[in-house]
N, C-alpha and C. Protein backbone atom coordinates (compact mmCIF):
# COMPACT_ATOMS: atom_id res chain seq x y z
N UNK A 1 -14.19 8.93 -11.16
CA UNK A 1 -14.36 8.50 -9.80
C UNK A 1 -13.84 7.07 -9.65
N UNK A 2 -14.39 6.14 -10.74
CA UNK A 2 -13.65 4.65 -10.81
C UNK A 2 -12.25 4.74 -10.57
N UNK A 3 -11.53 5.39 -11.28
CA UNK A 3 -10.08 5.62 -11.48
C UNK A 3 -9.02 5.48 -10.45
N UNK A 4 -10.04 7.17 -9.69
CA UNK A 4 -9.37 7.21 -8.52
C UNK A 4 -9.51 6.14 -7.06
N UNK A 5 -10.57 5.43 -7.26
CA UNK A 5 -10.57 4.32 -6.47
C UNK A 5 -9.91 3.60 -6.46
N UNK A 6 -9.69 3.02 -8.17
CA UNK A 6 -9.13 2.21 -8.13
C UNK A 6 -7.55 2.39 -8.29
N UNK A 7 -7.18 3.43 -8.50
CA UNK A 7 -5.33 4.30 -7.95
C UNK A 7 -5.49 4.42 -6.75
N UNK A 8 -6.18 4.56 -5.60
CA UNK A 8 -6.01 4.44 -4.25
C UNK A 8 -5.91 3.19 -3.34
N UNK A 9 -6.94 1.80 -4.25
CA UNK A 9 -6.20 0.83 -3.41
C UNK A 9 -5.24 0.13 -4.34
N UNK A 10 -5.07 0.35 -5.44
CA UNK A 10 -3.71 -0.27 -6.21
C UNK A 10 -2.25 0.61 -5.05
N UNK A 11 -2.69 1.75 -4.65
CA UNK A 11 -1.55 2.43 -4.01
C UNK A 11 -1.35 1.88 -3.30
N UNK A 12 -2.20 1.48 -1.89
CA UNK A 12 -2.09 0.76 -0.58
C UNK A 12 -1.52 -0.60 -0.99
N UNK A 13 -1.42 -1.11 -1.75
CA UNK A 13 -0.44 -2.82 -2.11
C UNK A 13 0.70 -2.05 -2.49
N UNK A 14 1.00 -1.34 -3.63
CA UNK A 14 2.28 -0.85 -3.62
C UNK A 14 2.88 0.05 -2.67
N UNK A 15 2.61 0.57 -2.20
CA UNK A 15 3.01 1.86 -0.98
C UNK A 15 3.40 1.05 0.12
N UNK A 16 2.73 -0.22 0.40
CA UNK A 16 3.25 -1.40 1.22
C UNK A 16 4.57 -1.37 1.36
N UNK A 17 5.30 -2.09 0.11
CA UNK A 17 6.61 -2.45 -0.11
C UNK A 17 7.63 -1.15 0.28
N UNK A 18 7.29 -0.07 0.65
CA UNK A 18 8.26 0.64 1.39
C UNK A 18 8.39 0.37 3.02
N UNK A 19 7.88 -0.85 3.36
CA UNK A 19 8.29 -0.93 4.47
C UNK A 19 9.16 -2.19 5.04
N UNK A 20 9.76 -2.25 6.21
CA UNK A 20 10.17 -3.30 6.73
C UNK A 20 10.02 -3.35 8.17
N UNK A 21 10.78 -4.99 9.39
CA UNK A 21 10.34 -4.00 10.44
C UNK A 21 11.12 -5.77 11.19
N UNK A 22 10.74 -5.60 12.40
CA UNK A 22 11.23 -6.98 13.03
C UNK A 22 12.62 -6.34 14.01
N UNK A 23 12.72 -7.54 14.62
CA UNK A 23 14.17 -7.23 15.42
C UNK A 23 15.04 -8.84 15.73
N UNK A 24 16.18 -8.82 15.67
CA UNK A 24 16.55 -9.98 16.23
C UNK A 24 17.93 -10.00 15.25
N UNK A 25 18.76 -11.34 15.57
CA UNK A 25 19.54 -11.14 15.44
C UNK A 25 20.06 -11.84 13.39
N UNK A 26 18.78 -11.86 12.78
CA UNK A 26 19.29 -12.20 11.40
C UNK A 26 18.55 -11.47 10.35
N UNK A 27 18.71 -9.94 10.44
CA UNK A 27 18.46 -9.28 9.90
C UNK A 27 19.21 -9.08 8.38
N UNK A 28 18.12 -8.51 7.52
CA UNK A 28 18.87 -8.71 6.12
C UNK A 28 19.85 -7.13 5.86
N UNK A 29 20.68 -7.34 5.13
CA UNK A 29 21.42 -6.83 4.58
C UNK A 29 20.64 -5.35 4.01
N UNK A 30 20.41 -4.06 3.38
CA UNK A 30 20.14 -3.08 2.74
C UNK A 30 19.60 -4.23 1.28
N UNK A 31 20.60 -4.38 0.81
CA UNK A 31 19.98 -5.02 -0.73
C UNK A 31 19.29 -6.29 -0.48
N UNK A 32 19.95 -7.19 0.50
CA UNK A 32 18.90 -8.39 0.75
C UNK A 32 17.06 -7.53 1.03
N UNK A 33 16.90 -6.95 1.63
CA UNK A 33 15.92 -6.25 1.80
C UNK A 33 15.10 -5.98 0.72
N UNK A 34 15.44 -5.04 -0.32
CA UNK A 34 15.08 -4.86 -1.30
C UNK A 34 14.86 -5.47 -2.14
N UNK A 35 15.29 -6.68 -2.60
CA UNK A 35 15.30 -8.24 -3.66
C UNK A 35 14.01 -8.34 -2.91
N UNK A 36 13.82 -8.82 -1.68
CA UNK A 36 12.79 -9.25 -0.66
C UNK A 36 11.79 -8.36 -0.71
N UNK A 37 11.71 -7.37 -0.67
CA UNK A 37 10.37 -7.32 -0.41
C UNK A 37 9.58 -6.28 -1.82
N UNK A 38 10.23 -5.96 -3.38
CA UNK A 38 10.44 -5.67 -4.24
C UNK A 38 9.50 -7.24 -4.89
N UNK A 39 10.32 -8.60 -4.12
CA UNK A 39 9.58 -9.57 -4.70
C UNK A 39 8.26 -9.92 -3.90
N UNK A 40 7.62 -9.35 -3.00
CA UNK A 40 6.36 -9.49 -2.16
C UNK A 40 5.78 -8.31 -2.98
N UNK A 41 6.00 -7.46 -3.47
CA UNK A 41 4.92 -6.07 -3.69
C UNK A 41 4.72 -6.55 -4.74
N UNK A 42 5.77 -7.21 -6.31
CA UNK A 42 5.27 -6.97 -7.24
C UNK A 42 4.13 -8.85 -7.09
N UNK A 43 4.19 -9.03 -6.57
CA UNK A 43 3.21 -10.23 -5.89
C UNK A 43 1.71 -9.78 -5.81
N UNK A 44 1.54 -8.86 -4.87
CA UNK A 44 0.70 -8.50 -4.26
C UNK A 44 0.20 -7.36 -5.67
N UNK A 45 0.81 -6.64 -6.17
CA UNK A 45 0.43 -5.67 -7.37
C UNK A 45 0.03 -6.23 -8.11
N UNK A 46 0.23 -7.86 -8.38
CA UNK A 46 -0.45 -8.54 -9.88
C UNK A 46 -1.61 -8.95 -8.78
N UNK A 47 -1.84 -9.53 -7.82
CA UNK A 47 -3.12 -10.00 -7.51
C UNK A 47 -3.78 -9.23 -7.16
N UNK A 48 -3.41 -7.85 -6.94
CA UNK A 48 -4.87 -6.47 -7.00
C UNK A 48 -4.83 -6.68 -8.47
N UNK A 49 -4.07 -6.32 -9.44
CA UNK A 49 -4.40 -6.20 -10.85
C UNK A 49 -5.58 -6.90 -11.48
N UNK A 50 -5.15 -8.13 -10.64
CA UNK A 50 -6.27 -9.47 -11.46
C UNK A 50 -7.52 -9.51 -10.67
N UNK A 51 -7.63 -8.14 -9.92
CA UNK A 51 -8.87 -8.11 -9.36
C UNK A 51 -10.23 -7.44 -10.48
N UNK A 52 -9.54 -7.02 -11.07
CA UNK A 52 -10.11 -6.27 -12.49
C UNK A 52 -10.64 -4.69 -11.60
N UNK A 53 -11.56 -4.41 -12.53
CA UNK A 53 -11.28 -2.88 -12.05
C UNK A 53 -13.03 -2.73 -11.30
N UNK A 54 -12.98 -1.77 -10.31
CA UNK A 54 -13.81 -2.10 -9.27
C UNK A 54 -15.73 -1.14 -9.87
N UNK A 55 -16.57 -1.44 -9.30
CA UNK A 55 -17.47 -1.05 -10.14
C UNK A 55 -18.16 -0.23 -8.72
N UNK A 56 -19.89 0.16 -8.68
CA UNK A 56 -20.40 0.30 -7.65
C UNK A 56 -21.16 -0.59 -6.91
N UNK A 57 -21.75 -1.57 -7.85
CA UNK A 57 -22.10 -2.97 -7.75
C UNK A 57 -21.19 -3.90 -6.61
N UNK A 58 -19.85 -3.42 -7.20
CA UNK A 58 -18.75 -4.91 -6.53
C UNK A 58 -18.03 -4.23 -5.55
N UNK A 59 -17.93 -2.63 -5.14
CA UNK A 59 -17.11 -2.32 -4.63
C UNK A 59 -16.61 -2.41 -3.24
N UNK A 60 -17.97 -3.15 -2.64
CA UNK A 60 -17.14 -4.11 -1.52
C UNK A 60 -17.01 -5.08 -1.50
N UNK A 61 -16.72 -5.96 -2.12
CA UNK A 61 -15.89 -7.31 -2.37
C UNK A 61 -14.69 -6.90 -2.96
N UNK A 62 -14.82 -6.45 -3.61
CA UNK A 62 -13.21 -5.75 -4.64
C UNK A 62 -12.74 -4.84 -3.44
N UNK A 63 -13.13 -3.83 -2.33
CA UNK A 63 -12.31 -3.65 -1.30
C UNK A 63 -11.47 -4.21 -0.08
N UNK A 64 -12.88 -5.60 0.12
CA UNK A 64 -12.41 -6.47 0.89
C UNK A 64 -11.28 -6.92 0.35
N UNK A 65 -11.13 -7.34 -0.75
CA UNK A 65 -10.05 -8.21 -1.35
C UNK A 65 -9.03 -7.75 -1.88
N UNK A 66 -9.14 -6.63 -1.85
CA UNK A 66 -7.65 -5.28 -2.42
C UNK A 66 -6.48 -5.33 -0.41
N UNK A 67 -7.85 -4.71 0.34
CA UNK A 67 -7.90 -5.03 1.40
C UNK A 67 -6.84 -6.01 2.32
N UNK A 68 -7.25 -6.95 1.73
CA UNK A 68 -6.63 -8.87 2.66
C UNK A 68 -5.60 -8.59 2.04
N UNK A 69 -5.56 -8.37 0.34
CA UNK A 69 -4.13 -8.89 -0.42
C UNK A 69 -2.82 -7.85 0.53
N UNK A 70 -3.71 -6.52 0.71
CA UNK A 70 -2.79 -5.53 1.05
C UNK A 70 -1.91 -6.08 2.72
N UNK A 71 -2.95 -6.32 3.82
CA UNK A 71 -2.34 -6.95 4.92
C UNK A 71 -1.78 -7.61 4.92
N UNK A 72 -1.83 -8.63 3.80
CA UNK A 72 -0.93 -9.80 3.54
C UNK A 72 0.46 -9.64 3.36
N UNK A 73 0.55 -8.90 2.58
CA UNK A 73 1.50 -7.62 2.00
C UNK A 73 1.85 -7.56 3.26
N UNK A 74 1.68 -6.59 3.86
CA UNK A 74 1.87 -5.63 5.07
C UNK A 74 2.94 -6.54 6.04
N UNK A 75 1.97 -7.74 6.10
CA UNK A 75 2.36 -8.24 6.93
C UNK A 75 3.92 -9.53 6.38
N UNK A 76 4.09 -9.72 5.71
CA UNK A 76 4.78 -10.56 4.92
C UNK A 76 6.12 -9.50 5.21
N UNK A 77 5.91 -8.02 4.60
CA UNK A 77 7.05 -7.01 4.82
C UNK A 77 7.40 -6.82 5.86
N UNK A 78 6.97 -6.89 7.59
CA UNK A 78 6.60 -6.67 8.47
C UNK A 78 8.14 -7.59 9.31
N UNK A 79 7.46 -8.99 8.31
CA UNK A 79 8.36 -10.31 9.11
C UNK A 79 9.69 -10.07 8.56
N UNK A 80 10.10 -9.02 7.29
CA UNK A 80 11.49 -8.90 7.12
C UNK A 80 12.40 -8.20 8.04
N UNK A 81 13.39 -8.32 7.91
CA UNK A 81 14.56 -7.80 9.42
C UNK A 81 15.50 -6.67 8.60
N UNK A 82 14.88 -5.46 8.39
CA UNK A 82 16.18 -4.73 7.82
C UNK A 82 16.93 -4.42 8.34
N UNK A 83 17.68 -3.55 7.81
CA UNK A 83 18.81 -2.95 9.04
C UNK A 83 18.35 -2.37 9.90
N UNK A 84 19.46 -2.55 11.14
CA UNK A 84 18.41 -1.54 12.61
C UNK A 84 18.47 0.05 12.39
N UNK A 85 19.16 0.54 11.30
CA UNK A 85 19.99 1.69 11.30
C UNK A 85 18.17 2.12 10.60
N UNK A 86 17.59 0.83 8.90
CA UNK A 86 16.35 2.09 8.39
C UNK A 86 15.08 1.55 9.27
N UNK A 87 15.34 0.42 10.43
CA UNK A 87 13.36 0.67 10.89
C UNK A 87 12.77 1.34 10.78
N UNK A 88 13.22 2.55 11.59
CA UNK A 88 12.44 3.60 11.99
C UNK A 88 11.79 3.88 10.87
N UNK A 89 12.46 4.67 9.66
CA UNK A 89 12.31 4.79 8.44
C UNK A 89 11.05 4.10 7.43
N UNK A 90 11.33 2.71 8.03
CA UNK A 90 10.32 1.88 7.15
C UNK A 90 8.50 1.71 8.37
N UNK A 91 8.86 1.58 9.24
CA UNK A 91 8.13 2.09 10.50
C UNK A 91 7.40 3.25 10.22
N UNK A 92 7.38 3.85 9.65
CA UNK A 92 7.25 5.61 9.08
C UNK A 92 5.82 4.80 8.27
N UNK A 93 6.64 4.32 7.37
CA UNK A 93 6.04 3.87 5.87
C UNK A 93 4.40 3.24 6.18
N UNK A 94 4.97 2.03 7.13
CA UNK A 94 3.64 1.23 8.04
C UNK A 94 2.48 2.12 8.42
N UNK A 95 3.13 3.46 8.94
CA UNK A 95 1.82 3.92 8.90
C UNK A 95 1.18 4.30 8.63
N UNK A 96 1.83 5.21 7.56
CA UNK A 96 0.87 5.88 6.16
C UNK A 96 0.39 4.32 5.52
N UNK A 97 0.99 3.25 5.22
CA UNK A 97 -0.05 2.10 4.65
C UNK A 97 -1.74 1.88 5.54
N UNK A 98 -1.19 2.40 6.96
CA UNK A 98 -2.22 1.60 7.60
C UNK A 98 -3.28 2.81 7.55
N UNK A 99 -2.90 3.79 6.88
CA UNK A 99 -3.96 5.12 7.24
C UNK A 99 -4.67 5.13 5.65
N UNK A 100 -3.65 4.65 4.76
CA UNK A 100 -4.52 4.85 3.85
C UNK A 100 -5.48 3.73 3.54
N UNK A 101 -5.12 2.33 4.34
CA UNK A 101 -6.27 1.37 4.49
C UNK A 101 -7.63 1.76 4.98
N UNK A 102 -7.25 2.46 6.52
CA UNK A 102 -8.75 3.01 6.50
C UNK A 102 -9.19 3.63 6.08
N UNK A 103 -9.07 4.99 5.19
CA UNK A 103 -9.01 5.98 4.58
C UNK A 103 -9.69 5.03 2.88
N UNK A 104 -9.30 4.51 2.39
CA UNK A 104 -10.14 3.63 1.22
C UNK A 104 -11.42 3.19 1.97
N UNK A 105 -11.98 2.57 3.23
CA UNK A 105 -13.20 2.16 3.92
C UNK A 105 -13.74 3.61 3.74
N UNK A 106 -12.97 4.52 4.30
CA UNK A 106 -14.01 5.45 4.61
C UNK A 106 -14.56 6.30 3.32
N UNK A 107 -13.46 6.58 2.18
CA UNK A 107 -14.23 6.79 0.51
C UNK A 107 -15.23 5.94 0.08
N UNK A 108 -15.06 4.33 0.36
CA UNK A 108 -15.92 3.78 -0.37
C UNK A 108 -17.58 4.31 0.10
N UNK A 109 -17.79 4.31 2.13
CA UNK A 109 -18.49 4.71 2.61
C UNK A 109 -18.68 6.03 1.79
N UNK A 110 -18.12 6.99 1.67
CA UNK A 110 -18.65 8.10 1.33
C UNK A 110 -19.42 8.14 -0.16
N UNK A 111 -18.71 6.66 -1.07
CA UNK A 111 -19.83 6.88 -2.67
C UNK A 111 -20.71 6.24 -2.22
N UNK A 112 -20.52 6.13 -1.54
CA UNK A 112 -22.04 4.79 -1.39
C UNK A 112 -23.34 5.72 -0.74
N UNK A 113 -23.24 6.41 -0.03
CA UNK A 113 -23.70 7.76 0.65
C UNK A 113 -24.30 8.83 -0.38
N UNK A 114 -23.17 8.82 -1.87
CA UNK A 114 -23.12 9.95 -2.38
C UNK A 114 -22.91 11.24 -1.69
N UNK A 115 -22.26 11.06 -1.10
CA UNK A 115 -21.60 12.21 -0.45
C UNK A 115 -20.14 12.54 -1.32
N UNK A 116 -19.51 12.99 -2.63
CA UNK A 116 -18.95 13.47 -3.55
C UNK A 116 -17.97 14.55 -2.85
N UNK A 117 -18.73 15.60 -1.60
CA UNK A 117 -17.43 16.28 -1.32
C UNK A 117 -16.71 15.51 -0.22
N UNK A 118 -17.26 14.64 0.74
CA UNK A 118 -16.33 13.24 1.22
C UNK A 118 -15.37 12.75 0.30
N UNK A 119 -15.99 11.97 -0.41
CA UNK A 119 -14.96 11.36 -1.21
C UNK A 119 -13.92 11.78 -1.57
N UNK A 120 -14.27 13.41 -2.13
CA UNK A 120 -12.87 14.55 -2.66
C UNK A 120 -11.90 14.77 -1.98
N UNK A 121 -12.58 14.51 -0.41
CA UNK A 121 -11.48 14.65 0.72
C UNK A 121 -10.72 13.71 0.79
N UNK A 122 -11.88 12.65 1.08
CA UNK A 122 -10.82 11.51 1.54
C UNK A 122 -9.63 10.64 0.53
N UNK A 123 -10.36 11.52 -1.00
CA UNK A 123 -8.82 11.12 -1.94
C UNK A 123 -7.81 12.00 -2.14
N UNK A 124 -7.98 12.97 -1.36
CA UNK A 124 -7.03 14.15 -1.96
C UNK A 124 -6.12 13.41 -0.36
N UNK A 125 -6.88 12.74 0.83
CA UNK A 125 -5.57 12.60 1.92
C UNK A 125 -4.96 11.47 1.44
N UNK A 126 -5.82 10.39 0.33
CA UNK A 126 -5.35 9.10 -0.03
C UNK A 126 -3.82 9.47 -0.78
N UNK A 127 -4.13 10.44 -1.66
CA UNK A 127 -3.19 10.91 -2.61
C UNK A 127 -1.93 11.24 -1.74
N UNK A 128 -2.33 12.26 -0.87
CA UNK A 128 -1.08 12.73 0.00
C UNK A 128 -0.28 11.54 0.79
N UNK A 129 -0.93 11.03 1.27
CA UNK A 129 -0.20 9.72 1.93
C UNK A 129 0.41 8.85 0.84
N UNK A 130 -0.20 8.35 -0.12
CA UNK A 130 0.69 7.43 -1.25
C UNK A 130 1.62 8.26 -1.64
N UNK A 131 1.63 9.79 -1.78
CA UNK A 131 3.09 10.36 -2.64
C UNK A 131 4.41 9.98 -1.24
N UNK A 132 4.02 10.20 -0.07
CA UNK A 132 4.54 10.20 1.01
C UNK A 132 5.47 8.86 1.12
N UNK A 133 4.46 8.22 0.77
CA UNK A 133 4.41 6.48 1.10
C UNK A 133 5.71 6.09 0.09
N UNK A 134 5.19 6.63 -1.23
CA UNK A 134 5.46 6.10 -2.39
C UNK A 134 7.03 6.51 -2.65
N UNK A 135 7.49 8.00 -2.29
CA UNK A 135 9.13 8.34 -2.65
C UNK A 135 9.39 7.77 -0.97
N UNK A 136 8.92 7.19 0.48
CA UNK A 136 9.97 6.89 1.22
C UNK A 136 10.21 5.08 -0.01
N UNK A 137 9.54 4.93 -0.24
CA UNK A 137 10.33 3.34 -0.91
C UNK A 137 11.09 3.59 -1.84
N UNK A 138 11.32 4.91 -2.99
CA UNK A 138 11.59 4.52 -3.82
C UNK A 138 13.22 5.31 -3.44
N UNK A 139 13.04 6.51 -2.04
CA UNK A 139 14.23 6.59 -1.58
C UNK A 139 14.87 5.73 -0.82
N UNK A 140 13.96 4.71 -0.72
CA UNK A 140 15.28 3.93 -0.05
C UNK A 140 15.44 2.42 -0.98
N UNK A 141 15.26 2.66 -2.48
CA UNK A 141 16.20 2.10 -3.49
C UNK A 141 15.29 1.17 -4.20
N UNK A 142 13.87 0.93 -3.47
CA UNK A 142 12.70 -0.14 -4.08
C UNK A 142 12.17 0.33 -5.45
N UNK A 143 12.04 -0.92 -6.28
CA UNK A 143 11.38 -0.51 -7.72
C UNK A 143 10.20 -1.05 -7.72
N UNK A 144 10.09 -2.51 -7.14
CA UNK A 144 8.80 -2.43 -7.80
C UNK A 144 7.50 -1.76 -6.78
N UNK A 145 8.09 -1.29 -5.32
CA UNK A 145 6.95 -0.86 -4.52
C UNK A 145 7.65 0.20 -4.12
N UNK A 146 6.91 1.04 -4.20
CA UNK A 146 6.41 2.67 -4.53
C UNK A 146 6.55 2.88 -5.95
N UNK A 147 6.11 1.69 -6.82
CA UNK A 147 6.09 2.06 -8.36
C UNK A 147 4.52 2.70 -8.55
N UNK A 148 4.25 4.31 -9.01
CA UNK A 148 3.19 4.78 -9.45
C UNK A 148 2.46 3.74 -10.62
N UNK A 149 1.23 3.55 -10.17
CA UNK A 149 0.30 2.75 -10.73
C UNK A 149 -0.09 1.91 -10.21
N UNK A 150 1.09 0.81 -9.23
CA UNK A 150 0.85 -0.75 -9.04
C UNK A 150 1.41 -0.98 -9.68
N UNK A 151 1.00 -1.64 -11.03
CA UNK A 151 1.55 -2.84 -11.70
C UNK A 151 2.68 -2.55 -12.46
C-alpha cells in the first residue's frame, strides 16, 4: 500500500514534465522545450525523492509537500512557450496532472478511512492517468519526465 502511494505522487512530479503551454511571441523551439522542462522535472523528482518515503503517521505532510513541489512543477512548465503546433498536446497532459493531484487527496482520504476498496479504485485511475500522462511525454521526446519511477 506504501509503494503504491508513494508511485502515485512520485508520478504526479514526473507526469508533470509532459507538459507545456503559454502563448506569445517567444516561444521555444521543439528541443529548446525539452532541455527546459526535462531540466524542471528532474528538479522536482529529486525534491519528492528527498521527501523520503511516506508513512501513515506523515502522510499528510509528505502529501502536502509532494503536492506544492508538484504545482511548482506544473506551474514552472506552464510558463514555457512550446510550439503552437504541440499545445494542445501538452494541454492534454495538464490535465491528467491536475486529475491525478486530486485523485492522490482523495486515496490518502480513503486510507485514512480504511476504506481499502476506495483506495483500489482510486489507484487503479492514478495508474491509468500516469501511463497516459507518462508515454504523452515520452512521445513527445522527454527523458527525464514521464520517466517510470520519478527519479
Amino acid at each position: 500500500m506504501r509503494r503504491v502511494l508513494v508511485f502515485a505522487v512520485l508520478a504526479l512530479a514526473t507526469i508533470l514534465a509532459g507538459c507545456g503551454g503559454g502563448g506569445g511571441d517567444d516561444r521555444l523551439s521543439k528541443e529548446e522545450f525539452i532541455v527546459a522542462a526535462d531540466a524542471i522535472c528532474k528538479q522536482a523528482n529529486e525534491q519528492i525523492g528527498a521527501l523520503g518515503e511516506p508513512t501513515l503517521e506523515n502522510i499528510d505532510e509528505y502529501l502536502a509537500d509532494a503536492e506544492a513541489i508538484s504545482r511548482e512543477q506544473l506551474g514552472q512548465l506552464r510558463a514555457l512557450k512550446p510550439p503552437a503546433a504541440d499545445e494542445a498536446t501538452l494541454n492534454g497532459a495538464y490535465d491528467l496532472i491536475e486529475q491525478q493531484i486530486a485523485l492522490a487527496a482523495d486515496g490518502v482520504e480513503a486510507l485514512k478511512s480504511g476504506d481499502q476498496a476506495a483506495f483500489e479504485q482510486v489507484n487503479a485511475q492514478i495508474t491509468t492517468i500516469e501511463a497516459e500522462a507518462d508515454q504523452i511525454a515520452r512521445d513527445y521526446g522527454l527523458q527525464e519526465c514521464g520517466k517510470e519511477g520519478g527519479n
